[in-house]
PDB file of N, CA and C in Angstrom:
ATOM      1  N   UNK A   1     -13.521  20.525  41.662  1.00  0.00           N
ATOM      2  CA  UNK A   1     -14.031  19.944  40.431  1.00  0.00           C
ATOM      3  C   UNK A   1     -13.384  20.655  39.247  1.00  0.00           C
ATOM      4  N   UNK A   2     -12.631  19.803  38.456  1.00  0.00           N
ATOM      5  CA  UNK A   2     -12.140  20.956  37.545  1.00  0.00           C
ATOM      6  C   UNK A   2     -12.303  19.698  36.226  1.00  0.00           C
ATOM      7  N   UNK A   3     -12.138  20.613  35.163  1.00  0.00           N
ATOM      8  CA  UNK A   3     -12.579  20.095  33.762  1.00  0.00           C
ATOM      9  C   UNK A   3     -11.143  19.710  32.910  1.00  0.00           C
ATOM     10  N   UNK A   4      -9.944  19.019  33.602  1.00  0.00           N
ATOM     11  CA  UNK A   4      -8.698  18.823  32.949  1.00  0.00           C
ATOM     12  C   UNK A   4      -8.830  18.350  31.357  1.00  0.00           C
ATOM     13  N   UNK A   5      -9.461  16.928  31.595  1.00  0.00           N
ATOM     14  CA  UNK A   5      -9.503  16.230  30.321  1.00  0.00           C
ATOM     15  C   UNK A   5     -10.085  17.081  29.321  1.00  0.00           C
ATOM     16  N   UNK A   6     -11.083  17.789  29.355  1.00  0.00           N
ATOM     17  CA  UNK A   6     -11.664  18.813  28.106  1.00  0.00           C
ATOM     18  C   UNK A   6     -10.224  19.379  27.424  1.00  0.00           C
ATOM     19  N   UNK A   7      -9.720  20.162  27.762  1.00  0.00           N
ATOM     20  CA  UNK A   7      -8.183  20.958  27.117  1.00  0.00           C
ATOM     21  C   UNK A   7      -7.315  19.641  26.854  1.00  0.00           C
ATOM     22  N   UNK A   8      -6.770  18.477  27.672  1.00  0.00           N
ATOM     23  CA  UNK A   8      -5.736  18.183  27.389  1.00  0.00           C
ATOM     24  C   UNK A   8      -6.128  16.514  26.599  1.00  0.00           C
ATOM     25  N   UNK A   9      -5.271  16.451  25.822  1.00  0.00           N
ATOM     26  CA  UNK A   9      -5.552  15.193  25.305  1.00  0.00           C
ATOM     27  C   UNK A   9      -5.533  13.778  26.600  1.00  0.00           C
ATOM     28  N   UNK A  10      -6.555  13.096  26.898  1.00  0.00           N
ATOM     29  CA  UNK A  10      -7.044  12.018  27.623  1.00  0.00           C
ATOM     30  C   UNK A  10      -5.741  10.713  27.853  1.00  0.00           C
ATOM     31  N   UNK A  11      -5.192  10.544  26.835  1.00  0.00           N
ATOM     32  CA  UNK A  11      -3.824   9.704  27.182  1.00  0.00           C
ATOM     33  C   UNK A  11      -2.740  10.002  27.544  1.00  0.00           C
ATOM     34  N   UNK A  12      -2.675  11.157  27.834  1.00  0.00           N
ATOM     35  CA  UNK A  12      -1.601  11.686  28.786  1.00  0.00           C
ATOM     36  C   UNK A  12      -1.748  11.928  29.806  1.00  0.00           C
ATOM     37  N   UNK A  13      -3.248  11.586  30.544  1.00  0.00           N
ATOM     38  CA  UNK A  13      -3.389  11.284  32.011  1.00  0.00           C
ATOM     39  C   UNK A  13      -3.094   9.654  32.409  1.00  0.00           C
ATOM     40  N   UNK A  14      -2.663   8.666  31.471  1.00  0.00           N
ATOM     41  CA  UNK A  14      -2.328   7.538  31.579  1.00  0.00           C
ATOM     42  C   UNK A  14      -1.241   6.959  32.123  1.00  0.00           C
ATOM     43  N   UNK A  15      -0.939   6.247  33.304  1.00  0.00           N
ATOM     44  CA  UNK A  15       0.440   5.727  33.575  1.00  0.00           C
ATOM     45  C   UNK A  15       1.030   5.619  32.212  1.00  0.00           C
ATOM     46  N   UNK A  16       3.351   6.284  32.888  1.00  0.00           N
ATOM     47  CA  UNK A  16       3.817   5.942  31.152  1.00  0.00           C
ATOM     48  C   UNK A  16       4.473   4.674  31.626  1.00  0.00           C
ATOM     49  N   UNK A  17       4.979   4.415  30.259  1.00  0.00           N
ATOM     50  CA  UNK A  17       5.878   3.184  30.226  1.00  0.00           C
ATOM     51  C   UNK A  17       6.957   3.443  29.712  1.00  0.00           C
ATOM     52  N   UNK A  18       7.904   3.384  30.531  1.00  0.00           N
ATOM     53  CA  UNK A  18       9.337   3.670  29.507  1.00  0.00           C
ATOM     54  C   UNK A  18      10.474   3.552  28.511  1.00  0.00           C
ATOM     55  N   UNK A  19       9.609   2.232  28.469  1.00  0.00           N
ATOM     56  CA  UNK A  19       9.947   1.260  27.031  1.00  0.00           C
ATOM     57  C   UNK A  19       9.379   1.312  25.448  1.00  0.00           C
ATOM     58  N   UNK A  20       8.440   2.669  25.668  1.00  0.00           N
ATOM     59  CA  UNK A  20       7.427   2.730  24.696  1.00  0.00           C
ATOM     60  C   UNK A  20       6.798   4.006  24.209  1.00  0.00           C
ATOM     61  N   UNK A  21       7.324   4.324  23.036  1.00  0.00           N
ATOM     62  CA  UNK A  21       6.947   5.896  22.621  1.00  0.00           C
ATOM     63  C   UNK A  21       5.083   5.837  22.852  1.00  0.00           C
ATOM     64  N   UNK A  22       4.478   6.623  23.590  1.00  0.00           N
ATOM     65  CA  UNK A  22       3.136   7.081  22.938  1.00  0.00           C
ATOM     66  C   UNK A  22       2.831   7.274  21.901  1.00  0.00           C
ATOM     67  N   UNK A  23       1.120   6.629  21.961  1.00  0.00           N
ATOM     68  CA  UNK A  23       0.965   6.739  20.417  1.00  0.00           C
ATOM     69  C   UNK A  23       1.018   8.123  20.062  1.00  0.00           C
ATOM     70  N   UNK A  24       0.567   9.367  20.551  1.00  0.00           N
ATOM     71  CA  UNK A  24       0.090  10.278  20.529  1.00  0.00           C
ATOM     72  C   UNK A  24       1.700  11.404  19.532  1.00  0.00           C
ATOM     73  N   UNK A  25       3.033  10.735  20.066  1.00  0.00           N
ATOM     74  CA  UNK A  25       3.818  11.333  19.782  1.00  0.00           C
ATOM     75  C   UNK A  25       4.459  10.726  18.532  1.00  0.00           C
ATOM     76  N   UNK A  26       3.975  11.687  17.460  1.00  0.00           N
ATOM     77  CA  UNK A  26       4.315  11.741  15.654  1.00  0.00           C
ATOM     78  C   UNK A  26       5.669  12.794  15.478  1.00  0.00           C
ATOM     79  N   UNK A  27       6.493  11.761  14.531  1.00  0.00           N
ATOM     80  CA  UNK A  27       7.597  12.990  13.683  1.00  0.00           C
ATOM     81  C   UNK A  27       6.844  13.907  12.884  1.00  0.00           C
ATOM     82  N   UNK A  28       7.457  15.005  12.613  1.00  0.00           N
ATOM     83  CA  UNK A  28       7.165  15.911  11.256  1.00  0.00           C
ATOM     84  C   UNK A  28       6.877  15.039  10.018  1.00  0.00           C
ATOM     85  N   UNK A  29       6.179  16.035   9.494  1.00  0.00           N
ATOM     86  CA  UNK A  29       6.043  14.896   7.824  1.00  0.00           C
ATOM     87  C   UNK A  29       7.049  14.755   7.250  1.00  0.00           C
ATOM     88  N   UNK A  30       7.908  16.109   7.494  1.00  0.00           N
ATOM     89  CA  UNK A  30       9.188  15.278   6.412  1.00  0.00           C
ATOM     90  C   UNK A  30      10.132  14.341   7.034  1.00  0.00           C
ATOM     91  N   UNK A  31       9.727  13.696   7.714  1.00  0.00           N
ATOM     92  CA  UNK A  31      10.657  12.750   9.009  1.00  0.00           C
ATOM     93  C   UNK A  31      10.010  11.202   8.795  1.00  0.00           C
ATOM     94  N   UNK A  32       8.191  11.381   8.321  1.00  0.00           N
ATOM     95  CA  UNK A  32       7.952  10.131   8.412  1.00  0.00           C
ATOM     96  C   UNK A  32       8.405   9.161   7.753  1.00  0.00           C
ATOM     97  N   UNK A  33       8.604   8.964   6.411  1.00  0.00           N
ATOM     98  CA  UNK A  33       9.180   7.759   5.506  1.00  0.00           C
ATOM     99  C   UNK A  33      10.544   7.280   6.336  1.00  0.00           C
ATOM    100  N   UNK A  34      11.496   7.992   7.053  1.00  0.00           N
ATOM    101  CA  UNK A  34      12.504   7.210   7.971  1.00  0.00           C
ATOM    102  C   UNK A  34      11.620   6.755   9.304  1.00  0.00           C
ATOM    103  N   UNK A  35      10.726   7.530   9.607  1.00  0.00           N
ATOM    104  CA  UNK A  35      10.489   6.452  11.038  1.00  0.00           C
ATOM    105  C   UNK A  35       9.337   5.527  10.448  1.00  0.00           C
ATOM    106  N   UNK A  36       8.529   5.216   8.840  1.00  0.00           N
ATOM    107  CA  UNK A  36       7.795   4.129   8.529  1.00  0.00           C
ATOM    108  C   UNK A  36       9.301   2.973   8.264  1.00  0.00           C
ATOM    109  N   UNK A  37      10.343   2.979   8.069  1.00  0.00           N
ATOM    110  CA  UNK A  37      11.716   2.626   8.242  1.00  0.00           C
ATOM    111  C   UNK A  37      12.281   1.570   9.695  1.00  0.00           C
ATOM    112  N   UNK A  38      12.259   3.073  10.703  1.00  0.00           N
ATOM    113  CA  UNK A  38      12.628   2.502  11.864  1.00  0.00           C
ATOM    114  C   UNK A  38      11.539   1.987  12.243  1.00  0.00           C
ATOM    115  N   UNK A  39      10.266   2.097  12.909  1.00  0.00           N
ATOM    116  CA  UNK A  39       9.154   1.368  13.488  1.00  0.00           C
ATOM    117  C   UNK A  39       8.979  -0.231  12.392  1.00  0.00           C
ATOM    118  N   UNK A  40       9.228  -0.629  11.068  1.00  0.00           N
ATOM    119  CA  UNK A  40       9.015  -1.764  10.339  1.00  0.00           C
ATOM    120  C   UNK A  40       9.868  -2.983  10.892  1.00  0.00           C
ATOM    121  N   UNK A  41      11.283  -2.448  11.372  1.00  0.00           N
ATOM    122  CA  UNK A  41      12.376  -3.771  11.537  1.00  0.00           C
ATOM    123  C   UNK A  41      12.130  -3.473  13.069  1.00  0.00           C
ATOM    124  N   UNK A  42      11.826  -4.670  13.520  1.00  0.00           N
ATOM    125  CA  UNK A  42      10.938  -4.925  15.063  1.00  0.00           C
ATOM    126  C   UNK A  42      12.900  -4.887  16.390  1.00  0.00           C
ATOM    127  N   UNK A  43      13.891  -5.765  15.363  1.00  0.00           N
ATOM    128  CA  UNK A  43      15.222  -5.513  16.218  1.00  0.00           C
ATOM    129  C   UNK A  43      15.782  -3.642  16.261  1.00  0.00           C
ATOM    130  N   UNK A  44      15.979  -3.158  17.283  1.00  0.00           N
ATOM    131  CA  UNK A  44      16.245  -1.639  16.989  1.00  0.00           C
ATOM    132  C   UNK A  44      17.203  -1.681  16.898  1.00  0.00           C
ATOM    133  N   UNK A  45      18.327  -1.386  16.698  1.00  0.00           N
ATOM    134  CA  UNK A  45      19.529  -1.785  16.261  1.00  0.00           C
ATOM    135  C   UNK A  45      19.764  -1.710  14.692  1.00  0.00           C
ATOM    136  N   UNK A  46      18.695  -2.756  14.088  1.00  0.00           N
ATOM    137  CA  UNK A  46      18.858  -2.969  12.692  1.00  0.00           C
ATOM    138  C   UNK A  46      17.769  -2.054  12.225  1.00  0.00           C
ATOM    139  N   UNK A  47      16.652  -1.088  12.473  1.00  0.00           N
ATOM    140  CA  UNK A  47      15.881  -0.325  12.124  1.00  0.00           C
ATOM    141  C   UNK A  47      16.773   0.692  12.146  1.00  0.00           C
ATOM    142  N   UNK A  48      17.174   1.323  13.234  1.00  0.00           N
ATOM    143  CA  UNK A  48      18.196   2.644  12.968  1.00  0.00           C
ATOM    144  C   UNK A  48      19.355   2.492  11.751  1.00  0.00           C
ATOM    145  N   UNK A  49      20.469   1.575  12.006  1.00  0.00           N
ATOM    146  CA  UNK A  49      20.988   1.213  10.910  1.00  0.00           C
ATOM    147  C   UNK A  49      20.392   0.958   9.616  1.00  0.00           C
ATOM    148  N   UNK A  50      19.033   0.237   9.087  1.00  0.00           N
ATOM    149  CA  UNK A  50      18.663   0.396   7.867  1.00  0.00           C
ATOM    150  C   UNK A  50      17.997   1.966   7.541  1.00  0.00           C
ATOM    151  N   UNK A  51      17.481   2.734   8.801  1.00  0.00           N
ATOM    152  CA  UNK A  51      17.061   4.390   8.243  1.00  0.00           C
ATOM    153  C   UNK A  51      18.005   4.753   8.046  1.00  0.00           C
ATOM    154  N   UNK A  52      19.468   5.274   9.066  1.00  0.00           N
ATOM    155  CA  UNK A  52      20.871   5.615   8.506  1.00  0.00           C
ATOM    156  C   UNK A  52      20.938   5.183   7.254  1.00  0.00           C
ATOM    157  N   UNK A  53      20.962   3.911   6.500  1.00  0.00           N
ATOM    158  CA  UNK A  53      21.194   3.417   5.218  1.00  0.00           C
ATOM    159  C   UNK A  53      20.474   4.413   4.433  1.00  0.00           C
ATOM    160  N   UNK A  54      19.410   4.161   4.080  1.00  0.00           N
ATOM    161  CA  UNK A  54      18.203   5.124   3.730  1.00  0.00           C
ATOM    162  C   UNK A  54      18.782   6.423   3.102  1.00  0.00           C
ATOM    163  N   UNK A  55      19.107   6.740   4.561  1.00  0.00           N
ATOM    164  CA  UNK A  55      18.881   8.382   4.321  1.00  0.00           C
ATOM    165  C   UNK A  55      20.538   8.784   3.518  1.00  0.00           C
ATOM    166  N   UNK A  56      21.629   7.684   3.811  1.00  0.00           N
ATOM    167  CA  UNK A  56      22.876   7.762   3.417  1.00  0.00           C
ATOM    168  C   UNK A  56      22.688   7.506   1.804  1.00  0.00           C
ATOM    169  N   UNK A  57      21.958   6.396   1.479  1.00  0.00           N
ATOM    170  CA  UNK A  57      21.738   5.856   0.018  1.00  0.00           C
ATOM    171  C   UNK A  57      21.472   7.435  -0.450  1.00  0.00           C
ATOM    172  N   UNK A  58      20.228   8.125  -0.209  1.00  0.00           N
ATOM    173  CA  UNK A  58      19.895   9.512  -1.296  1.00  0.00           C
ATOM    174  C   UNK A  58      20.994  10.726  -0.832  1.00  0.00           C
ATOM    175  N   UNK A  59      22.029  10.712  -0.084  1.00  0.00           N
ATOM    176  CA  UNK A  59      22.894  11.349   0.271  1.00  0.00           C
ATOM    177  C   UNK A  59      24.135  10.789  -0.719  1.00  0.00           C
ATOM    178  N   UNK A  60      24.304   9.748  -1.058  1.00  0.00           N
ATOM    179  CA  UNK A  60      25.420   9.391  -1.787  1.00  0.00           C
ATOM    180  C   UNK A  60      25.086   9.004  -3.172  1.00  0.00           C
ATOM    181  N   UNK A  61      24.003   8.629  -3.747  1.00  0.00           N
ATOM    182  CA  UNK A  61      23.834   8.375  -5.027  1.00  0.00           C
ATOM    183  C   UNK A  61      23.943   9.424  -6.311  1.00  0.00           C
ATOM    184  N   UNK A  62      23.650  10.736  -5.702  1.00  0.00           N
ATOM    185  CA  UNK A  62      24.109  11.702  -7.042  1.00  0.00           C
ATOM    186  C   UNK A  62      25.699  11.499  -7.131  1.00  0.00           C
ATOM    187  N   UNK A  63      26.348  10.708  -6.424  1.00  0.00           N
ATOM    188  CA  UNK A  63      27.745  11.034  -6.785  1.00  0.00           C
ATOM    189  C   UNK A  63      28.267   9.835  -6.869  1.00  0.00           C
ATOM    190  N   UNK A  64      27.651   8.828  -7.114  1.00  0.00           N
ATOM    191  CA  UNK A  64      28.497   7.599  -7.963  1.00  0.00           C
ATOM    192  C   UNK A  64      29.135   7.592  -9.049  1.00  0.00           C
ATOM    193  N   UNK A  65      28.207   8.534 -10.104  1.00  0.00           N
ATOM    194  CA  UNK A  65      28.529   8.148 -11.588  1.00  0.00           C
ATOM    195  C   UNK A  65      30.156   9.665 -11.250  1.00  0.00           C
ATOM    196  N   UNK A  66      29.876  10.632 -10.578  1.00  0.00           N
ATOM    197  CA  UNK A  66      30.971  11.645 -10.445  1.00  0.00           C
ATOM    198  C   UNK A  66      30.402  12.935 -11.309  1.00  0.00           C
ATOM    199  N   UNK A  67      30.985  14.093  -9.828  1.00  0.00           N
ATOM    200  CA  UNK A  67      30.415  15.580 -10.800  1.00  0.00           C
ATOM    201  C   UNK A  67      30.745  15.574 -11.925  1.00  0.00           C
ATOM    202  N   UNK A  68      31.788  14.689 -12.195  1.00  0.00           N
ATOM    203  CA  UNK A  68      31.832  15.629 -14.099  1.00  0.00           C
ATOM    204  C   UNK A  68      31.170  15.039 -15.062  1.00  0.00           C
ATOM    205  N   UNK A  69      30.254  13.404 -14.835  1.00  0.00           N
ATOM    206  CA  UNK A  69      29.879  13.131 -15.394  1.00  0.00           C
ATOM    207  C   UNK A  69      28.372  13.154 -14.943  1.00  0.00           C
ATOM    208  N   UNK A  70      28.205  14.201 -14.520  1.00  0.00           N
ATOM    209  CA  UNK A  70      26.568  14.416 -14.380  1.00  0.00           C
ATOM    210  C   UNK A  70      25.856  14.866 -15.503  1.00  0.00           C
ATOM    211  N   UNK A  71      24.645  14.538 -15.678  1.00  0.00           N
ATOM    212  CA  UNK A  71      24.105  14.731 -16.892  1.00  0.00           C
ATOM    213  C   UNK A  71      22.264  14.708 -16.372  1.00  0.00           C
ATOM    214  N   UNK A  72      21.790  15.622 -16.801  1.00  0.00           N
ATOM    215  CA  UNK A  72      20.561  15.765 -16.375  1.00  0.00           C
ATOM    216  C   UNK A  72      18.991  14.594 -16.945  1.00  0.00           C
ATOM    217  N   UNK A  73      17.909  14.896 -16.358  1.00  0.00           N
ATOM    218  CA  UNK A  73      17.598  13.417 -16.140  1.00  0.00           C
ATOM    219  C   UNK A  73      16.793  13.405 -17.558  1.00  0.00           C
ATOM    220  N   UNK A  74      16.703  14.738 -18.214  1.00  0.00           N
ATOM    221  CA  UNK A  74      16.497  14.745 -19.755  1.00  0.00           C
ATOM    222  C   UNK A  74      17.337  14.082 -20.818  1.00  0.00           C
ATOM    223  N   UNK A  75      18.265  13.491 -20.616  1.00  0.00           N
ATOM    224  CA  UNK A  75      19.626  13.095 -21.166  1.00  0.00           C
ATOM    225  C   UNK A  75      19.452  11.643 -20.885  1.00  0.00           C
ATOM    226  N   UNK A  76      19.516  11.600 -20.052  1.00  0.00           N
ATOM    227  CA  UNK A  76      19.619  10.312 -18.685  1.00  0.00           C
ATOM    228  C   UNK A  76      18.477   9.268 -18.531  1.00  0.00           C
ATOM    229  N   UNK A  77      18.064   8.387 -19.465  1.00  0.00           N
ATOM    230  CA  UNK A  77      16.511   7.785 -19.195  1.00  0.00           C
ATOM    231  C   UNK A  77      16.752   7.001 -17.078  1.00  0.00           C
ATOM    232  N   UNK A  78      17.975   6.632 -16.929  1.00  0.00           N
ATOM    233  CA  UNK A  78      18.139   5.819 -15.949  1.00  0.00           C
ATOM    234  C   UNK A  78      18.363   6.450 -14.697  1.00  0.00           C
ATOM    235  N   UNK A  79      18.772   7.676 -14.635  1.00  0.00           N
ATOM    236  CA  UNK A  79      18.659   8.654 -13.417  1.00  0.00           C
ATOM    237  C   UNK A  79      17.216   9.181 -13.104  1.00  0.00           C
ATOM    238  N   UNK A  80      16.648   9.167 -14.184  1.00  0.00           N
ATOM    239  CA  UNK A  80      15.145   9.792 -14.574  1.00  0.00           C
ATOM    240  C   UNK A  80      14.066   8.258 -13.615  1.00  0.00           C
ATOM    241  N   UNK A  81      14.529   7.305 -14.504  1.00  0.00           N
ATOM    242  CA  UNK A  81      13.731   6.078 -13.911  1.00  0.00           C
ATOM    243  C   UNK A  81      14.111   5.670 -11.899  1.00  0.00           C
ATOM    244  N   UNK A  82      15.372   6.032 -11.258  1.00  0.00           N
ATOM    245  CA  UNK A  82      15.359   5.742 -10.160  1.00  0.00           C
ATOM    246  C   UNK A  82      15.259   7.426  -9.542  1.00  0.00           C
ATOM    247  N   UNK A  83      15.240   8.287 -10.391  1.00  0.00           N
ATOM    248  CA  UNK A  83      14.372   9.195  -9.590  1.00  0.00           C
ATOM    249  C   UNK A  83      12.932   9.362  -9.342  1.00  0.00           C
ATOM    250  N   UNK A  84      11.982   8.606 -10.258  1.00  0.00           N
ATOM    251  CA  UNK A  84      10.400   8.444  -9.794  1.00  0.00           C
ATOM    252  C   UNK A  84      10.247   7.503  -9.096  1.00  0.00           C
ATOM    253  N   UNK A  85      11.070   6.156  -8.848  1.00  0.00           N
ATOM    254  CA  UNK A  85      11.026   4.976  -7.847  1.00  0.00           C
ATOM    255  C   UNK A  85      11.070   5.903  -6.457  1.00  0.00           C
ATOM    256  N   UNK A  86      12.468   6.933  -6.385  1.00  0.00           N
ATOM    257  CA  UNK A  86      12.516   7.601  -4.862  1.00  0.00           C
ATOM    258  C   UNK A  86      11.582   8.087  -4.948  1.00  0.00           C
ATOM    259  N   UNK A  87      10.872   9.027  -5.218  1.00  0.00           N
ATOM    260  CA  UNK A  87       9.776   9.505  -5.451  1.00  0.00           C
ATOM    261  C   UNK A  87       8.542   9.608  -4.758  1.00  0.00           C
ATOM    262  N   UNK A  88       8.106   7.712  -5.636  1.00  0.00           N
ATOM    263  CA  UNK A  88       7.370   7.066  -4.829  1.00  0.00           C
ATOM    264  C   UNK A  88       7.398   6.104  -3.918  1.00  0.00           C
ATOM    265  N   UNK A  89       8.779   6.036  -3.670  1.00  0.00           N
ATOM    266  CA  UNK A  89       8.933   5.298  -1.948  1.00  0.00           C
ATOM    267  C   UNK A  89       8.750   6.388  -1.336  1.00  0.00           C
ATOM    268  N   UNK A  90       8.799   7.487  -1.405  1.00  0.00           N
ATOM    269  CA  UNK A  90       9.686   8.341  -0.314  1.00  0.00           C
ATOM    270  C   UNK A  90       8.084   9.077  -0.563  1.00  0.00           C
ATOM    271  N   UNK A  91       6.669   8.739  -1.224  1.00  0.00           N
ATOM    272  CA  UNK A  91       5.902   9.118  -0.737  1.00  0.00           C
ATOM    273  C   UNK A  91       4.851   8.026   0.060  1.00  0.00           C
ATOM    274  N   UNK A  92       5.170   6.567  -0.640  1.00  0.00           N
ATOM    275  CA  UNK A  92       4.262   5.667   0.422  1.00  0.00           C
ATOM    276  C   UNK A  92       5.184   5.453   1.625  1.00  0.00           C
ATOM    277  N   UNK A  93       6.089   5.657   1.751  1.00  0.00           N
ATOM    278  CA  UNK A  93       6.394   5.428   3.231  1.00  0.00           C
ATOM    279  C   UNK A  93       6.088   6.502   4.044  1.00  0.00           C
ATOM    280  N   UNK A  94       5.987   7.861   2.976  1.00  0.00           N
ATOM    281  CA  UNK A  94       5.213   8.822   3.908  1.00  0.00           C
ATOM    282  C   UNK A  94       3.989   8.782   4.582  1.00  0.00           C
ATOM    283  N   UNK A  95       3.001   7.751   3.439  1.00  0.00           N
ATOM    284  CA  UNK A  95       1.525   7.723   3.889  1.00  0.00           C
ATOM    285  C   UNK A  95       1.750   6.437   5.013  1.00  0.00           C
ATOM    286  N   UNK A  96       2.488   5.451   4.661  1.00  0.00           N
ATOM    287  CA  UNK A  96       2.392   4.327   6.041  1.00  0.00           C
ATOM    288  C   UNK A  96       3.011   4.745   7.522  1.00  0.00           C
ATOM    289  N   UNK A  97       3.935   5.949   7.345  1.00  0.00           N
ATOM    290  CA  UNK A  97       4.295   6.674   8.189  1.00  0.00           C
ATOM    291  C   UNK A  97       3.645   7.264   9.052  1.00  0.00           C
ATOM    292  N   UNK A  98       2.636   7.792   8.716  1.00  0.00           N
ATOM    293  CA  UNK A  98       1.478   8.735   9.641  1.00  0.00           C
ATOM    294  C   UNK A  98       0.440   7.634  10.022  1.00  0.00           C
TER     295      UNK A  98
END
């Protein structure tokens, strides 16, 4: 007689399926807004490719306008305005994320 389920979480005594993350298994927080990303576009294929996008878009946008014409977002009403949009995507996709 032993007391397994008390210590271990109850759905991991469940047949798995190998087609299908458990619910039980969450990214880090700073990971969720790309997987509220990948889990939204139902084809996987085009979910990975639009998080790649994602994460490439805030990887490449400080350098459109070019280092020498950087100018800080006190200067800048329009770097200022799509930096509170990332902001707040990049915090509700955190909350639809979890």
């Amino acid at each position: 007689f032993t007391f397994a389920s008390l210590t271990v979480d109850p759905l991991q005594w469940q047949p798995i399926n190998k087609m299908k993350t458990p619910t039980v298994i969450k990214p880090e927080w700073y990971f969720l807004y790309a997987y509220a990303i990948l889990r939204s576009i139902p084809h996987k294929a085009g979910g990975v490719f639009t998080m790649f996008a994602a994460i490439a878009g805030v990887a490449v946008f400080p350098m459109i306008s070019g280092p020498e014409k950087f100018q800080s977002m006190k200067v800048c009403p329009l770097v200022r305005l799509v930096f509170i949009i990332w902001a707040a995507n990049f915090m509700f996709l955190t909350v639809i994320g979890a």
